[in-house]
C-alpha atoms as a PDB file:
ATOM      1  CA  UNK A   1     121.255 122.092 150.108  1.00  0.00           C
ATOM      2  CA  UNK A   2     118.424 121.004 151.872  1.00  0.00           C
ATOM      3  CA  UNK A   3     118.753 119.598 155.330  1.00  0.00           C
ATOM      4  CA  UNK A   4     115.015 118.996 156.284  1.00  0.00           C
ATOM      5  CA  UNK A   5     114.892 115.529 154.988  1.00  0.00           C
ATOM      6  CA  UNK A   6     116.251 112.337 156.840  1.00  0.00           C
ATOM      7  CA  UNK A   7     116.097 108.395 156.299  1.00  0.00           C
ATOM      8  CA  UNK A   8     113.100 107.836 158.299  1.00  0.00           C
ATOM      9  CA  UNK A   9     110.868 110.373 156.932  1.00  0.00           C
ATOM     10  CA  UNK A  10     111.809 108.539 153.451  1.00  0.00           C
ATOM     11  CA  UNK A  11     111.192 104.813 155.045  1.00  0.00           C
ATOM     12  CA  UNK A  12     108.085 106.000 156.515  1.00  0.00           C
ATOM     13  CA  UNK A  13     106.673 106.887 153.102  1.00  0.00           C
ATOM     14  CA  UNK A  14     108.054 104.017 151.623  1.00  0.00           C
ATOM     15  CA  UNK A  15     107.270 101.136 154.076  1.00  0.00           C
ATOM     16  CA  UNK A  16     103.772 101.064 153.372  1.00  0.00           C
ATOM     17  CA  UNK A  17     104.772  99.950 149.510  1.00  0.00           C
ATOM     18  CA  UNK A  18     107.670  98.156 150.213  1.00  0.00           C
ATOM     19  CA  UNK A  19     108.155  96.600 153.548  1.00  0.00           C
ATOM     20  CA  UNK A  20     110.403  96.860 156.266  1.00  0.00           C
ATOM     21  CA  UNK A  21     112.475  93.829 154.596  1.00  0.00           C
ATOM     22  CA  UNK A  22     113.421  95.635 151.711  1.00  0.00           C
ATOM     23  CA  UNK A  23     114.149  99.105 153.193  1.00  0.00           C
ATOM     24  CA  UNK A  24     116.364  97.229 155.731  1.00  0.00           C
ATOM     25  CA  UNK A  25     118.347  95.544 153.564  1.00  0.00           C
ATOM     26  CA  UNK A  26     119.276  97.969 150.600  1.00  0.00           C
ATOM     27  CA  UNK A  27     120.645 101.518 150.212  1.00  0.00           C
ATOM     28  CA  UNK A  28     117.438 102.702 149.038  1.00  0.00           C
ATOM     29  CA  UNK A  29     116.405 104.980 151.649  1.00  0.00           C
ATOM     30  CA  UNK A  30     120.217 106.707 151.824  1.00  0.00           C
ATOM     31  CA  UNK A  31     120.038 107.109 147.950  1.00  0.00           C
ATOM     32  CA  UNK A  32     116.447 109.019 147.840  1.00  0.00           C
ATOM     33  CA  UNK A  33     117.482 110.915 150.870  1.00  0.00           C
ATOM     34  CA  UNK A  34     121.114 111.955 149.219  1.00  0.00           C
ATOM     35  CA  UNK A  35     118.953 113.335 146.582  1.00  0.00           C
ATOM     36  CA  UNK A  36     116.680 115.064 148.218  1.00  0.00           C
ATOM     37  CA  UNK A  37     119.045 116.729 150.583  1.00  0.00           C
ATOM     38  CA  UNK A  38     121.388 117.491 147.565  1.00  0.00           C
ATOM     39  CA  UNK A  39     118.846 119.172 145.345  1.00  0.00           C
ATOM     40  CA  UNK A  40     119.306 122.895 144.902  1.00  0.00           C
ATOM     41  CA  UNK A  41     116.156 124.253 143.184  1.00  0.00           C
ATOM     42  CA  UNK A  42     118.219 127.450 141.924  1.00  0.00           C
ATOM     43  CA  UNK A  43     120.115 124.979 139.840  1.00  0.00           C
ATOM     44  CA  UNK A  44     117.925 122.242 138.725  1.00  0.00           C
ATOM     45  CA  UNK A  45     113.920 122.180 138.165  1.00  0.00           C
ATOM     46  CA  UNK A  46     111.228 119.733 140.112  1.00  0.00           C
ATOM     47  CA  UNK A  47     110.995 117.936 136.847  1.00  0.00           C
ATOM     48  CA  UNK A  48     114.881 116.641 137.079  1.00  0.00           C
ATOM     49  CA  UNK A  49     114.673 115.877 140.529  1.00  0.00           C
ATOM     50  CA  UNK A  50     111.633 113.935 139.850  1.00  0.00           C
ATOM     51  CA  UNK A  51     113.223 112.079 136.901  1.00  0.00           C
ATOM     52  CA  UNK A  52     115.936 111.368 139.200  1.00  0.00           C
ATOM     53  CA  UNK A  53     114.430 110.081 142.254  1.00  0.00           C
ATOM     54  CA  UNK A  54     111.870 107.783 139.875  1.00  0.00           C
ATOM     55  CA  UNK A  55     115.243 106.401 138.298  1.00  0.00           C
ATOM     56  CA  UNK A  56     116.911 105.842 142.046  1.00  0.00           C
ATOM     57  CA  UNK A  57     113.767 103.963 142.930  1.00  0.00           C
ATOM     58  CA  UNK A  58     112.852 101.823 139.940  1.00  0.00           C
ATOM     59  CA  UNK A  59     116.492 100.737 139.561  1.00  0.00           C
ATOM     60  CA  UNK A  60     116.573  99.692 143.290  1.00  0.00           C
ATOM     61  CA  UNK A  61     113.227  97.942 143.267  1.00  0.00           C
ATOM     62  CA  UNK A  62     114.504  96.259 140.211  1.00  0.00           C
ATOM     63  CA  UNK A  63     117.726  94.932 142.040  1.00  0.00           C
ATOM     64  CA  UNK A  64     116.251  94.174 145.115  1.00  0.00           C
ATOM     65  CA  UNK A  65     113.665  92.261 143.713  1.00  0.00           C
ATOM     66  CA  UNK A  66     115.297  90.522 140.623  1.00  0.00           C
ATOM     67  CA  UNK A  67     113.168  92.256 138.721  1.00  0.00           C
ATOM     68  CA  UNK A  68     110.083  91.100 139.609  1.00  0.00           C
ATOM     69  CA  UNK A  69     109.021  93.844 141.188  1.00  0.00           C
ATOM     70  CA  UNK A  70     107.358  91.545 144.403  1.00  0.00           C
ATOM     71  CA  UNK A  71     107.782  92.962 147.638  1.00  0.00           C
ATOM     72  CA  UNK A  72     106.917  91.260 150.874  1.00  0.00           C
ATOM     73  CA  UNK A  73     105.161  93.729 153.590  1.00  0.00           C
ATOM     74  CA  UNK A  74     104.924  93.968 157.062  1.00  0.00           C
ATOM     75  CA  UNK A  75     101.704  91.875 156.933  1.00  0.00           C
ATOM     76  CA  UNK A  76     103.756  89.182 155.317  1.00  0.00           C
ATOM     77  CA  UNK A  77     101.599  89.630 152.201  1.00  0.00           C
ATOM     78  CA  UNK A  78     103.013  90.075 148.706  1.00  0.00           C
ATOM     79  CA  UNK A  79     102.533  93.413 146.489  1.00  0.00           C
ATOM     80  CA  UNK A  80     103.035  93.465 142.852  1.00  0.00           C
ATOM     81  CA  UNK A  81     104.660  97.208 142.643  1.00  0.00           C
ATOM     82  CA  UNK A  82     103.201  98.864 139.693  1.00  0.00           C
ATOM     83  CA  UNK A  83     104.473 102.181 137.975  1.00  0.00           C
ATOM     84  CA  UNK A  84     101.545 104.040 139.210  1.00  0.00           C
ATOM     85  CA  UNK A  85     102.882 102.718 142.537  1.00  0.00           C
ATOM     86  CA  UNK A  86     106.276 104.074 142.102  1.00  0.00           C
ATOM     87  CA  UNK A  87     105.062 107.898 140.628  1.00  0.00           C
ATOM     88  CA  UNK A  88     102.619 107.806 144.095  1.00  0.00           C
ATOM     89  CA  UNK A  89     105.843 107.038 146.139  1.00  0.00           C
ATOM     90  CA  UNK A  90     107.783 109.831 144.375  1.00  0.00           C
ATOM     91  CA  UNK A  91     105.026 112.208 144.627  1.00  0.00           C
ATOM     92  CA  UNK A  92     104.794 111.869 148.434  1.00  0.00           C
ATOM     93  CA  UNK A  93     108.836 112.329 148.331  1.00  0.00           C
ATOM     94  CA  UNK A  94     108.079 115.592 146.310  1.00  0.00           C
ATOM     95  CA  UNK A  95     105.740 116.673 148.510  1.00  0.00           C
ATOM     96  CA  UNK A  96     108.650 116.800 151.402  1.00  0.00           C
ATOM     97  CA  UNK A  97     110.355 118.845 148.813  1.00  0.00           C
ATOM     98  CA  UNK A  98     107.424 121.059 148.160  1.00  0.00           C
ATOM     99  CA  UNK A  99     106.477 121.331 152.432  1.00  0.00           C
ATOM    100  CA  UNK A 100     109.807 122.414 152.817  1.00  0.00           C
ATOM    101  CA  UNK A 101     110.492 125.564 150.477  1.00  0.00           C
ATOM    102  CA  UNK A 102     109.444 128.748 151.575  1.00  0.00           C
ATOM    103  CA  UNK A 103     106.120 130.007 150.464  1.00  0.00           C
ATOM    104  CA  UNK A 104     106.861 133.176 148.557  1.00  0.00           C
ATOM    105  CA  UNK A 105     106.106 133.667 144.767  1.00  0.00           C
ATOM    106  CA  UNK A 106     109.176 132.139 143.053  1.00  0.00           C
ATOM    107  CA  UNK A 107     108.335 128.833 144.357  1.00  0.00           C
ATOM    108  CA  UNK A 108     104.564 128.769 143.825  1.00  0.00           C
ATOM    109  CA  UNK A 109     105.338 129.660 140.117  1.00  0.00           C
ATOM    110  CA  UNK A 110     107.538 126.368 139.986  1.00  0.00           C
ATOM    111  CA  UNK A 111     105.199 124.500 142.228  1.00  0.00           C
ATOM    112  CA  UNK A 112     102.392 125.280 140.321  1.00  0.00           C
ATOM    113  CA  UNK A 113     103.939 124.934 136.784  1.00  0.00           C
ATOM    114  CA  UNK A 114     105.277 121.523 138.351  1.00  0.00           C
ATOM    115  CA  UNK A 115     101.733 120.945 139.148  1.00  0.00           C
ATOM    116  CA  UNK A 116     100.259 121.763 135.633  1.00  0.00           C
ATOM    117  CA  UNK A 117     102.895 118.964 134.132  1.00  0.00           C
ATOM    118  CA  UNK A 118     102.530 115.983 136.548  1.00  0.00           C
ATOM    119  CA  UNK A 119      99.468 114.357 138.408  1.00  0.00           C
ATOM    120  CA  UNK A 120     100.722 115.572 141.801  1.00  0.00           C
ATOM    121  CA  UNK A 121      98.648 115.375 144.662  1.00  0.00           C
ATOM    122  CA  UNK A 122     101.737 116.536 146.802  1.00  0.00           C
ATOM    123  CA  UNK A 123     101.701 119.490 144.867  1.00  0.00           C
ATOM    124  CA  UNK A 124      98.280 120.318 144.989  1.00  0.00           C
ATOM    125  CA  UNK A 125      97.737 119.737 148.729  1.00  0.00           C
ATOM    126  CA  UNK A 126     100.999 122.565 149.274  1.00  0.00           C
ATOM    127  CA  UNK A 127      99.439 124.709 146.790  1.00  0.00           C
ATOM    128  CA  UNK A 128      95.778 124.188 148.897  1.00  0.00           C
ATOM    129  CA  UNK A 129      97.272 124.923 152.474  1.00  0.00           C
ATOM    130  CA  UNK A 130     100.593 127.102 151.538  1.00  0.00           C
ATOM    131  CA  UNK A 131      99.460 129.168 148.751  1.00  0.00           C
ATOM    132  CA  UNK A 132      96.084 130.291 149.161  1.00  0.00           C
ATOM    133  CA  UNK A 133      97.316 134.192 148.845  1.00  0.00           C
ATOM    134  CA  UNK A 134      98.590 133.461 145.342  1.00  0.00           C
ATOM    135  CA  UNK A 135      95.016 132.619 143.934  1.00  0.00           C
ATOM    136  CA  UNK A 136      92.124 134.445 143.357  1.00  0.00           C
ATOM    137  CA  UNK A 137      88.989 134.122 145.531  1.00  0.00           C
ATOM    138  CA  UNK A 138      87.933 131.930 141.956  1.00  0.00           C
ATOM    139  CA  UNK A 139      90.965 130.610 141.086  1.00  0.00           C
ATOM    140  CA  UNK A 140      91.401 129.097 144.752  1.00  0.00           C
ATOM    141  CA  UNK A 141      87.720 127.976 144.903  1.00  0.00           C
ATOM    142  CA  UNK A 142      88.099 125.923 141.043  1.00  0.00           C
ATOM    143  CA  UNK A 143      91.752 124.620 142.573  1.00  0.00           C
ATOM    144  CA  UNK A 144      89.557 123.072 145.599  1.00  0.00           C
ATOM    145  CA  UNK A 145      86.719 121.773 142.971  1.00  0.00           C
ATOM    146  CA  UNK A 146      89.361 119.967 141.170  1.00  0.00           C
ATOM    147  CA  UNK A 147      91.167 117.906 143.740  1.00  0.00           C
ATOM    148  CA  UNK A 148      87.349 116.998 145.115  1.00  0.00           C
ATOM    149  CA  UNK A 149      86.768 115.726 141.769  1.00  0.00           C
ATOM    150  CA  UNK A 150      90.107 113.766 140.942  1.00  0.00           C
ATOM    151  CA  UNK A 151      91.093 112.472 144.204  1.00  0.00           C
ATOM    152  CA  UNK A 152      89.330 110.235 146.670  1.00  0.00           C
ATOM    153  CA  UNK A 153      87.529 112.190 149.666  1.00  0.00           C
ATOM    154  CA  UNK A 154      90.193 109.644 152.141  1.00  0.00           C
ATOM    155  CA  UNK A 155      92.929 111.142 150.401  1.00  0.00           C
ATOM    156  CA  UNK A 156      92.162 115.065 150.397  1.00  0.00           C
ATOM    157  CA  UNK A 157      89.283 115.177 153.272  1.00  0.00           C
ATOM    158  CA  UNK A 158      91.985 116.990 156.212  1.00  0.00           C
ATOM    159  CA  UNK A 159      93.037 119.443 153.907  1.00  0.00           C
ATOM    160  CA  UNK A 160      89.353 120.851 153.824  1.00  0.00           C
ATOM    161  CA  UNK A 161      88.085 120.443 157.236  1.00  0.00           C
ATOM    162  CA  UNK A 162      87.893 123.998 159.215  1.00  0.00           C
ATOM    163  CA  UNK A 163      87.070 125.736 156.023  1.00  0.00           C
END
């Protein structure tokens, strides 16, 4: 369905975790971009594709690393992936999801339900730049008060600057 997605927009978000080693030598990056190109949101929700792509990624970490989950980085320095690594990888594949709907109101109600469910930055940041005629003048102000208070200032800092 969606063609905006290719294998080095997914290995660029990923080679930061994982190294160029890995993403080289696995199917990875052609299995998380499959999914993403094949998801239709008319017939499946963010939550399923979500549940999907954190499946396609845990089960290839897994077998790439023999389970031990050690990954070797461009650096030549070993990483420990955690879970909370793997749901920050998916997020930032969401968030290509999310980037490339068009705004109107059918999608902010799933990208803000989505939103409401899961600790999405991805979908918060669309929501902050994309969606700002959805909100309130209140609703939009407590939306930026939030992400200021849960994320770091490195993380969220561009979204705010020329407001």
């Amino acid at each position: 369905m969606c063609t905006v997605f290719d294998a080095d927009k997914i290995r660029e978000i990923m080679r930061p975790w994982v190294g160029s080693y890995l993403l080289e030598s696995t199917s990875l990056t052609t299995e998380v971009t499959n999914r993403l190109m094949n998801y239709d949101p008319r017939s499946s929700t963010f939550h399923v594709l979500h549940d999907q792509l954190s499946d396609v990624v845990l089960v290839g970490l897994n077998r790439a690393t023999a389970a031990s989950m050690r990954v070797i980085l461009d650096d030549y320095k070993v990483r420990k992936l955690s879970l909370s690594d793997i749901d920050q990888i998916i997020d930032a594949f969401m968030g290509l999801l999310f980037e490339s709907l068009i705004p109107f109101s059918a999608n902010f109600i799933k990208i803000n339900e989505y939103a409401m469910q899961h600790e999405s930055l991805s979908a918060l940041r669309v929501l902050y730049v994309k969606y700002k005629e959805s909100f309130t003048c209140e609703q939009y102000a407590f939306l930026a008060k939030m992400i200021i208070k849960i994320y770091p200032n490195e993380r969220v800092s561009t979204w705010f600057s020329g407001e």
